[in-house]
Protein backbone atom coordinates (compact mmCIF):
# COMPACT_ATOMS: atom_id res chain seq x y z
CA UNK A 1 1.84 -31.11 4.73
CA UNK A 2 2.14 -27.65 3.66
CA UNK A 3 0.02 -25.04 5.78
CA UNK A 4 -0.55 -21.97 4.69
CA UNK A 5 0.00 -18.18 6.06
CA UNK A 6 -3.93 -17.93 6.85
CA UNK A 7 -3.58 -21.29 8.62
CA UNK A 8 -0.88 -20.27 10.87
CA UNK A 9 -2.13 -16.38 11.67
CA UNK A 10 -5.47 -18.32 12.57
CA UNK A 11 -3.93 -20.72 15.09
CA UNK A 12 -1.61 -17.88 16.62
CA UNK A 13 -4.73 -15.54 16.98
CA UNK A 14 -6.38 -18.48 18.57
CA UNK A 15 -3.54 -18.79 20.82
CA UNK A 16 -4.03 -15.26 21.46
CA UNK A 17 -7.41 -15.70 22.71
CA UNK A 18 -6.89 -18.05 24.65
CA UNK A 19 -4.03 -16.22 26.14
CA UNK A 20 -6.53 -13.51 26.71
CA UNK A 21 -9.42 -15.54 28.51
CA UNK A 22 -7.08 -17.31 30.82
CA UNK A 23 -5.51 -13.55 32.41
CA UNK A 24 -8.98 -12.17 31.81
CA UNK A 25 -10.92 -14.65 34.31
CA UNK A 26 -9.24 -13.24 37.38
CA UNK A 27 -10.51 -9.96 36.76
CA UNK A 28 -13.80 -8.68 38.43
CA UNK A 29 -16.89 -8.96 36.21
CA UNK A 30 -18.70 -6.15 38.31
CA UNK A 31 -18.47 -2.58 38.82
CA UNK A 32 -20.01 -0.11 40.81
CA UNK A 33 -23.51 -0.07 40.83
CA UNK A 34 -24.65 0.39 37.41
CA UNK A 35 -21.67 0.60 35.94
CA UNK A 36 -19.89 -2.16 33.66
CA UNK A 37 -16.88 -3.84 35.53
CA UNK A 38 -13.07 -4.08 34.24
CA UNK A 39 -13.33 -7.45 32.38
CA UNK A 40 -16.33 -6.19 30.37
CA UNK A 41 -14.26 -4.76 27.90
CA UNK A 42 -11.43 -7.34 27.74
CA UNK A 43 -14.16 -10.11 27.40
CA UNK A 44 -15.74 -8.10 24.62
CA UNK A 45 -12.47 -8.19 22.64
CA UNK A 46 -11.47 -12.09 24.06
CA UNK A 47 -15.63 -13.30 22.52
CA UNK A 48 -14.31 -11.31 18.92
CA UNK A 49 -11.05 -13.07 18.53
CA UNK A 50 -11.54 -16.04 19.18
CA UNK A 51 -14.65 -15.66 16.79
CA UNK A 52 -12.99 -14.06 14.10
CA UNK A 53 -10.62 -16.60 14.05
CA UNK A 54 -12.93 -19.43 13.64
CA UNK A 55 -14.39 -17.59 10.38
CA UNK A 56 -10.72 -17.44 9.27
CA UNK A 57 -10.09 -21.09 10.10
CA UNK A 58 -13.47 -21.80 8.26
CA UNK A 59 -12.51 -19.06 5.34
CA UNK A 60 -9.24 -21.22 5.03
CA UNK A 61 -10.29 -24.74 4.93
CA UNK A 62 -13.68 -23.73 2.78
CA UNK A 63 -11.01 -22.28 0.30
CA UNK A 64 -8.87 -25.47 0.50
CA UNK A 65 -5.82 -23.90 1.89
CA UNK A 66 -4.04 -26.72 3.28
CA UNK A 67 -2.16 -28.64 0.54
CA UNK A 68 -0.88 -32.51 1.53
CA UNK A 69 2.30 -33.45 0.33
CA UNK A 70 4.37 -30.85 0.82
CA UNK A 71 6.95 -29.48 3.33
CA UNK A 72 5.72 -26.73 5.17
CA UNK A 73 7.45 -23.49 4.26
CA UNK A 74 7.42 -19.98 6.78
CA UNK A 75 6.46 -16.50 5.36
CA UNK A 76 9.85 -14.89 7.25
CA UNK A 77 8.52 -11.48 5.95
CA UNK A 78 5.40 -11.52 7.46
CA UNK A 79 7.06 -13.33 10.69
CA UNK A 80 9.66 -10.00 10.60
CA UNK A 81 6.78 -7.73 10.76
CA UNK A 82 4.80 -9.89 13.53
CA UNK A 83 7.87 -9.52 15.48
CA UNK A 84 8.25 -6.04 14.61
CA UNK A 85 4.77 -5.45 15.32
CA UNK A 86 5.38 -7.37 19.24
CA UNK A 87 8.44 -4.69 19.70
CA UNK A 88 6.01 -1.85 18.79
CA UNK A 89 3.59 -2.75 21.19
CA UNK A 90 6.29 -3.56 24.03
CA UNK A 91 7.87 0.19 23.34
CA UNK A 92 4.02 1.43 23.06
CA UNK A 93 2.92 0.26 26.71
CA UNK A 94 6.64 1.24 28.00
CA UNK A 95 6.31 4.66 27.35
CA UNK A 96 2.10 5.29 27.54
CA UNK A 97 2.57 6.79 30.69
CA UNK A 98 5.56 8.71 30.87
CA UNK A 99 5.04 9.85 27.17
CA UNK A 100 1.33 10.39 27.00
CA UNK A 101 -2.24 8.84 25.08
CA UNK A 102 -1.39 11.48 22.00
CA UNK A 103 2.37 11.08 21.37
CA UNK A 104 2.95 7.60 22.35
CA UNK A 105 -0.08 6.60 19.93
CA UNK A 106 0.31 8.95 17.06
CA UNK A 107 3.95 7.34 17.32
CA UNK A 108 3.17 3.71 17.15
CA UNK A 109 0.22 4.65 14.57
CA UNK A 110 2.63 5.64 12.23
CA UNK A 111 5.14 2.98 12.73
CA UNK A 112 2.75 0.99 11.88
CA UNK A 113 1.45 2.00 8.96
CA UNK A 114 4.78 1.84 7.50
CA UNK A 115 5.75 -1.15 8.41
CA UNK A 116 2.89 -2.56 6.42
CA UNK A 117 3.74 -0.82 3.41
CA UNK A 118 1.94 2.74 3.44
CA UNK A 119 4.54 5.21 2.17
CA UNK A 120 2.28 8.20 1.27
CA UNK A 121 2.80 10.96 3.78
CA UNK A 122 -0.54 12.55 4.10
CA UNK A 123 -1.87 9.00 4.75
CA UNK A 124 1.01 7.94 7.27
CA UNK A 125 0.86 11.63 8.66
CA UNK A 126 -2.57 12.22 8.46
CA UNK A 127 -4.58 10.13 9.45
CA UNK A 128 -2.75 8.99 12.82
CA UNK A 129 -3.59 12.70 13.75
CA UNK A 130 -7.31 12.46 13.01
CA UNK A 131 -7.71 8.95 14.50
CA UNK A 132 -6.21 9.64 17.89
CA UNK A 133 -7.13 12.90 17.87
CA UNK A 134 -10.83 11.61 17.53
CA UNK A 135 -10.83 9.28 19.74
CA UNK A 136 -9.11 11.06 22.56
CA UNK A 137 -11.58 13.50 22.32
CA UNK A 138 -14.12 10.97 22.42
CA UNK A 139 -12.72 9.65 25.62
CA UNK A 140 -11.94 12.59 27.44
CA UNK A 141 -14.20 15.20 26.24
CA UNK A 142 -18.24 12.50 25.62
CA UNK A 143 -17.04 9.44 27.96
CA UNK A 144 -15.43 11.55 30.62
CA UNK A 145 -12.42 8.90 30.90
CA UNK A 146 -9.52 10.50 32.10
CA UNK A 147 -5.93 9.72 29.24
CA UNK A 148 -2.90 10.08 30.18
């Protein structure tokens, strides 16, 4: 049975989620008073993978993308940039603090992007800048959240 790329990113996103739930239930579901507690948002993101991945695993087999009869072959480019992708975020939560919200984000931001494929500079350059630029400003300056 061969299963395809959209069949395995489904199952490993599921595993994800799962992942996710499990380490989330030990965190408090209440804040103080009014406010939302520190699983609200980890929840919120747990409820929208797990979902997501459902529509993919439906997307899949409504699109008949698991063939019988043959041997199962592996996508080693798009398991290179998964792995890739796992040493990003390991550097990325290394170096948040020490480095900063704005450098250590604009950094992986553009890593990124290369990595799947963008190679125009104003894109790669660009709009990392205007994204986390946006957002910290959302945070720090609307939300009053403190950022390293």
């Amino acid at each position: 049975m061969r299963i395809s790329t959209e069949l395995w990113l489904t199952l490993f996103v599921f595993a994800l989620s799962s992942l996710a739930a499990f380490l989330t239930y030990s965190l408090p579901t209440t804040g103080l008073s009014t406010e939302l507690g520190p699983a609200f948002f980890p929840w919120i993101t747990v409820i929208g993978m797990f979902l997501f991945s459902v529509l993919l695993l439906v997307r899949s087999i409504w699109n008949k993308q698991i063939v019988n009869g043959e041997t199962p072959s592996i996508n080693w480019k798009l398991l290179a940039k998964l792995a890739l992708f796992l040493v990003y975020m390991g550097l990325y939560a290394t170096f948040y603090v020490q480095v900063g919200y704005l450098i250590s984000t604009g950094i992986f931001f553009v890593l990124a992007m290369l990595t799947l494929g963008e190679r125009r500079p104003l894109h790669f350059l660009v709009i990392p800048l205007i994204v986390t630029g946006g957002v910290y400003l959302v945070f720090t300056q609307i939300l009053n959240v403190y950022i390293p």
